[in-house]
N, C-alpha and C. Protein backbone atom coordinates (compact mmCIF):
# COMPACT_ATOMS: atom_id res chain seq x y z
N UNK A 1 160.84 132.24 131.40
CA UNK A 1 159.83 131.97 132.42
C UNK A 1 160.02 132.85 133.65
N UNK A 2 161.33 133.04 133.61
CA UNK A 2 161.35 133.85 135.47
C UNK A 2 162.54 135.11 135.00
N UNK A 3 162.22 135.90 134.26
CA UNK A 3 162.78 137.21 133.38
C UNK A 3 164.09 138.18 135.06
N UNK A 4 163.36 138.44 136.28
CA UNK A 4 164.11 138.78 136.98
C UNK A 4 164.42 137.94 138.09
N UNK A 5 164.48 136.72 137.53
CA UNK A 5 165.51 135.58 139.13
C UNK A 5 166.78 136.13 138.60
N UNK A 6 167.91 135.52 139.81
CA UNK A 6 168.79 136.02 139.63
C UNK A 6 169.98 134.81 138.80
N UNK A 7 171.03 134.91 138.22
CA UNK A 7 171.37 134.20 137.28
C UNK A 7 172.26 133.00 138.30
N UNK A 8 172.69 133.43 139.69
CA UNK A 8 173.13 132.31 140.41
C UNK A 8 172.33 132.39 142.05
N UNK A 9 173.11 131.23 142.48
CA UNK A 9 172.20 130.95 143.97
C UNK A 9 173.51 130.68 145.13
N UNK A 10 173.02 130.77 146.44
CA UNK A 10 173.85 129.61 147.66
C UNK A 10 173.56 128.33 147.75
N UNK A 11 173.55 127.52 147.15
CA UNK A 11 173.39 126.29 147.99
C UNK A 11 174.08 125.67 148.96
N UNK A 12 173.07 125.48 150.10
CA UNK A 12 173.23 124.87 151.26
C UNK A 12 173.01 123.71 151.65
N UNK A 13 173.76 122.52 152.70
CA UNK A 13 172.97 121.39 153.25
C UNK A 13 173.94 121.08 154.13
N UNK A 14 172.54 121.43 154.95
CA UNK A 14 171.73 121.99 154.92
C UNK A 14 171.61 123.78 155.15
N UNK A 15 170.74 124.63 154.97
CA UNK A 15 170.35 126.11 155.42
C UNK A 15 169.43 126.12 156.48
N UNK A 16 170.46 127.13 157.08
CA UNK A 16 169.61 127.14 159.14
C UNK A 16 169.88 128.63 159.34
N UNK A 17 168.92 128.70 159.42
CA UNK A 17 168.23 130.77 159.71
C UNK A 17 167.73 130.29 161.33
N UNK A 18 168.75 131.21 161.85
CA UNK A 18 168.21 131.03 163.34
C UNK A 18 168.11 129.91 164.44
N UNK A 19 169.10 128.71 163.59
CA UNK A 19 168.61 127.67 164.69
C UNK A 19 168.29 126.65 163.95
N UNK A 20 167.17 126.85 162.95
CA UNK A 20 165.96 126.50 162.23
C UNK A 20 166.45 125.84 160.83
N UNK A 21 166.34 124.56 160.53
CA UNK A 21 166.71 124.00 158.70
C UNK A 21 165.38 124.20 158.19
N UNK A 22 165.92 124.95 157.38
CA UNK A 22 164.91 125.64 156.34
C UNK A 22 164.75 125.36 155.14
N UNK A 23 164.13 125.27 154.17
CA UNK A 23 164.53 124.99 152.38
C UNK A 23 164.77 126.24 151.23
N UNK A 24 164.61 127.40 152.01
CA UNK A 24 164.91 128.30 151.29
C UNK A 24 165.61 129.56 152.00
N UNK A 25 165.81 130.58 151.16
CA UNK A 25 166.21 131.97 151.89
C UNK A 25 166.11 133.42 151.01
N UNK A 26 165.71 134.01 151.04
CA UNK A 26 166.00 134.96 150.08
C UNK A 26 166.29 136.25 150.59
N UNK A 27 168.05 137.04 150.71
CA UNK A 27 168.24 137.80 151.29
C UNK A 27 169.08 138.47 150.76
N UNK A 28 169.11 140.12 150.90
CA UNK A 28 169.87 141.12 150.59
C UNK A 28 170.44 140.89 149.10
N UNK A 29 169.13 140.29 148.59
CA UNK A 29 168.97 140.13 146.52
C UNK A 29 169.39 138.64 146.60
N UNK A 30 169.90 138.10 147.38
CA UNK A 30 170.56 136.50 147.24
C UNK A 30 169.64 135.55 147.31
N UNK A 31 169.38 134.54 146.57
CA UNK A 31 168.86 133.27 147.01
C UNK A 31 169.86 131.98 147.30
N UNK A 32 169.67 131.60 148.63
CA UNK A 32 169.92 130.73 149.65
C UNK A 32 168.80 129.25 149.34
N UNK A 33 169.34 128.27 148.85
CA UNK A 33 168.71 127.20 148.95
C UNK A 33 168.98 125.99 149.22
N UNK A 34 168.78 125.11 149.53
CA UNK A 34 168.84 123.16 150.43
C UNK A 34 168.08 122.52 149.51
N UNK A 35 168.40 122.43 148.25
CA UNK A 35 167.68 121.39 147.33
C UNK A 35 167.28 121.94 146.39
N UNK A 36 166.69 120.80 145.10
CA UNK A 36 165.83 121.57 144.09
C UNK A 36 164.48 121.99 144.48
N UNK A 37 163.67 121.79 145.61
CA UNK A 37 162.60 122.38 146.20
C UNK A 37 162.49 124.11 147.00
N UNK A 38 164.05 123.95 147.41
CA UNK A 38 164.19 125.10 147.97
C UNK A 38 164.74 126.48 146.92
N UNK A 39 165.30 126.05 145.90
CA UNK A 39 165.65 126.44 144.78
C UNK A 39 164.75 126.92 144.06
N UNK A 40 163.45 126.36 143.80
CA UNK A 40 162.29 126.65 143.23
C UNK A 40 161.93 127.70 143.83
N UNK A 41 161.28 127.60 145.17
CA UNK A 41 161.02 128.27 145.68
C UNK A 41 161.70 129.98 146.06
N UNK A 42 162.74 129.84 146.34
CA UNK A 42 163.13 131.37 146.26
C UNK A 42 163.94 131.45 144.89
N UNK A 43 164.06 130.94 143.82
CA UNK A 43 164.22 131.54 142.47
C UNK A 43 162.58 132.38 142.24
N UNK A 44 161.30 131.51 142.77
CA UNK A 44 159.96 132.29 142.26
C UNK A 44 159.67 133.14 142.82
N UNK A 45 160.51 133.76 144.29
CA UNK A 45 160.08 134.78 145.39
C UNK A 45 161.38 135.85 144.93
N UNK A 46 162.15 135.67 144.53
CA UNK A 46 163.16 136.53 143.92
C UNK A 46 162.62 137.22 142.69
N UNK A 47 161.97 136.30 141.68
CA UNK A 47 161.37 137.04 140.35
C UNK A 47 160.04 137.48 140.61
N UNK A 48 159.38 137.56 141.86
CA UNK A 48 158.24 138.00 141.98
C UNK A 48 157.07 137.40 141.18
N UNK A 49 157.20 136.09 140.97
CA UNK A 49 156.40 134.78 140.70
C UNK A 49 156.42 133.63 141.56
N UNK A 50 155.86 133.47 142.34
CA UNK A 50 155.58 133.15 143.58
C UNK A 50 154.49 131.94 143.35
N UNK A 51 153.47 132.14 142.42
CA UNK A 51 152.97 131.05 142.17
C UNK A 51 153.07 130.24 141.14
N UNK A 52 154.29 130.51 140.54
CA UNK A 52 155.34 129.38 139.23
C UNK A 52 156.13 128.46 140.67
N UNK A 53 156.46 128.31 141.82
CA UNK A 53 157.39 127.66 142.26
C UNK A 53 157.09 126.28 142.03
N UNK A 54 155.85 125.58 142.06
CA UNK A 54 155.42 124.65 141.89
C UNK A 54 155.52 124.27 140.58
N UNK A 55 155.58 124.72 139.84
CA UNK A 55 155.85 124.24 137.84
C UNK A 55 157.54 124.72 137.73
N UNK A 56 158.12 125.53 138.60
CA UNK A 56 159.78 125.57 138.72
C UNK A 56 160.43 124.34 139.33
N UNK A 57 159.59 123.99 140.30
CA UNK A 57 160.42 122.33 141.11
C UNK A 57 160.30 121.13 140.16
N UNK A 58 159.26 121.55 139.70
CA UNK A 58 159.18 120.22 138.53
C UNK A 58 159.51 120.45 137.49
N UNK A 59 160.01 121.40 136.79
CA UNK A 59 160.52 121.79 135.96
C UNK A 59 162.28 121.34 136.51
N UNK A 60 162.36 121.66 137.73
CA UNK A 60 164.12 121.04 138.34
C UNK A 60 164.26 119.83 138.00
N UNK A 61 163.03 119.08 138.55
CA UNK A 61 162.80 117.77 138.92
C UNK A 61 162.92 116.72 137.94
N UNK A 62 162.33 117.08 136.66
CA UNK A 62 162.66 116.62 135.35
C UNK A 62 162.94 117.64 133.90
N UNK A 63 163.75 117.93 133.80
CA UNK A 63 164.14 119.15 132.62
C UNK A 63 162.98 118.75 131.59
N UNK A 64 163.37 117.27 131.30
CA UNK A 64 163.18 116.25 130.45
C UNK A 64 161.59 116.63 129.65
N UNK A 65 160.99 116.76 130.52
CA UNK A 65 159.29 117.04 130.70
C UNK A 65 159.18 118.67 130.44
N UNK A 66 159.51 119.53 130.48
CA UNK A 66 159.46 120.71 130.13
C UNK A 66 158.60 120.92 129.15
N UNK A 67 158.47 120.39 127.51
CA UNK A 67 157.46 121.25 126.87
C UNK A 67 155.93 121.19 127.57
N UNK A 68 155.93 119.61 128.17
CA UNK A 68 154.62 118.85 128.69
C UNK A 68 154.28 120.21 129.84
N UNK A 69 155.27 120.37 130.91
CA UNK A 69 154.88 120.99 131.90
C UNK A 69 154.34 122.64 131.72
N UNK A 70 155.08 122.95 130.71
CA UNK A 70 155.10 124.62 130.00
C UNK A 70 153.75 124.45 129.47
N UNK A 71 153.52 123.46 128.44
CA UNK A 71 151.75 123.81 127.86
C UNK A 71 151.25 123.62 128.51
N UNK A 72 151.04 122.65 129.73
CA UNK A 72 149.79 122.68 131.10
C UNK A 72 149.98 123.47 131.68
N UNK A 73 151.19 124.52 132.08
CA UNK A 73 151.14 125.81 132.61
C UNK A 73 150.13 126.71 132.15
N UNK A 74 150.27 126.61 130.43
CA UNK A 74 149.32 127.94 129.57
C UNK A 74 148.12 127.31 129.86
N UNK A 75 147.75 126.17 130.53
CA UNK A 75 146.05 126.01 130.81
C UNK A 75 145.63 126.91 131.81
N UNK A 76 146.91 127.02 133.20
CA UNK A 76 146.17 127.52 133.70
C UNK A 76 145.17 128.85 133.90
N UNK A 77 145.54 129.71 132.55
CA UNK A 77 145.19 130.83 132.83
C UNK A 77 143.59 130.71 132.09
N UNK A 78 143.50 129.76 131.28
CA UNK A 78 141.94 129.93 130.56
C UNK A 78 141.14 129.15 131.51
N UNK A 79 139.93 129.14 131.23
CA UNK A 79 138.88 128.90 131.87
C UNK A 79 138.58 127.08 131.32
N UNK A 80 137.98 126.30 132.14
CA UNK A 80 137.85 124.69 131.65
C UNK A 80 136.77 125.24 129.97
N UNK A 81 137.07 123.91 129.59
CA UNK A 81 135.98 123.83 128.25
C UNK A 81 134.45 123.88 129.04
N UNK A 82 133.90 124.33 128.50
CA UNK A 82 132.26 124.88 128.70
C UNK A 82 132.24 125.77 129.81
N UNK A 83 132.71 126.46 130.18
CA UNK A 83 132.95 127.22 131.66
C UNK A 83 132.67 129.00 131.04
């Protein structure tokens, strides 16, 4: 699903850029994250899939559910029935 994320991460808790608690980070090739939300998120900004982070958190969120979440993924690319 995510061919160039990188094979490990930072996790933080919390991660503070500047002051600031943040849920993600992605720097100098590293991903920096504060949860399985923040994890999602810059694993999908690292592989340059950016709009998988949302089917990656829930994919964290329950492994369990994976084939369910993977075939409603492949919906999104076709068009509704009669469309």
């Amino acid at each position: 699903m995510l061919p160039n994320a990188p094979a490990t991460y930072y996790a933080h808790d919390p991660l503070i850029v500047d002051g600031v608690s943040v849920p993600w980070r992605h720097t100098l090739g590293a991903v920096h994250a504060a949860g399985p939300g923040g994890l999602a998120c810059g694993l999908a900004w690292a592989s340059g899939l950016w709009p998988a982070r949302h089917l990656l958190a829930a994919l964290l969120g329950d492994p369990s559910s994976a084939a369910r979440l993977l075939a409603e993924a492949d919906l999104d690319s076709d068009p509704p029935p009669g469309q």
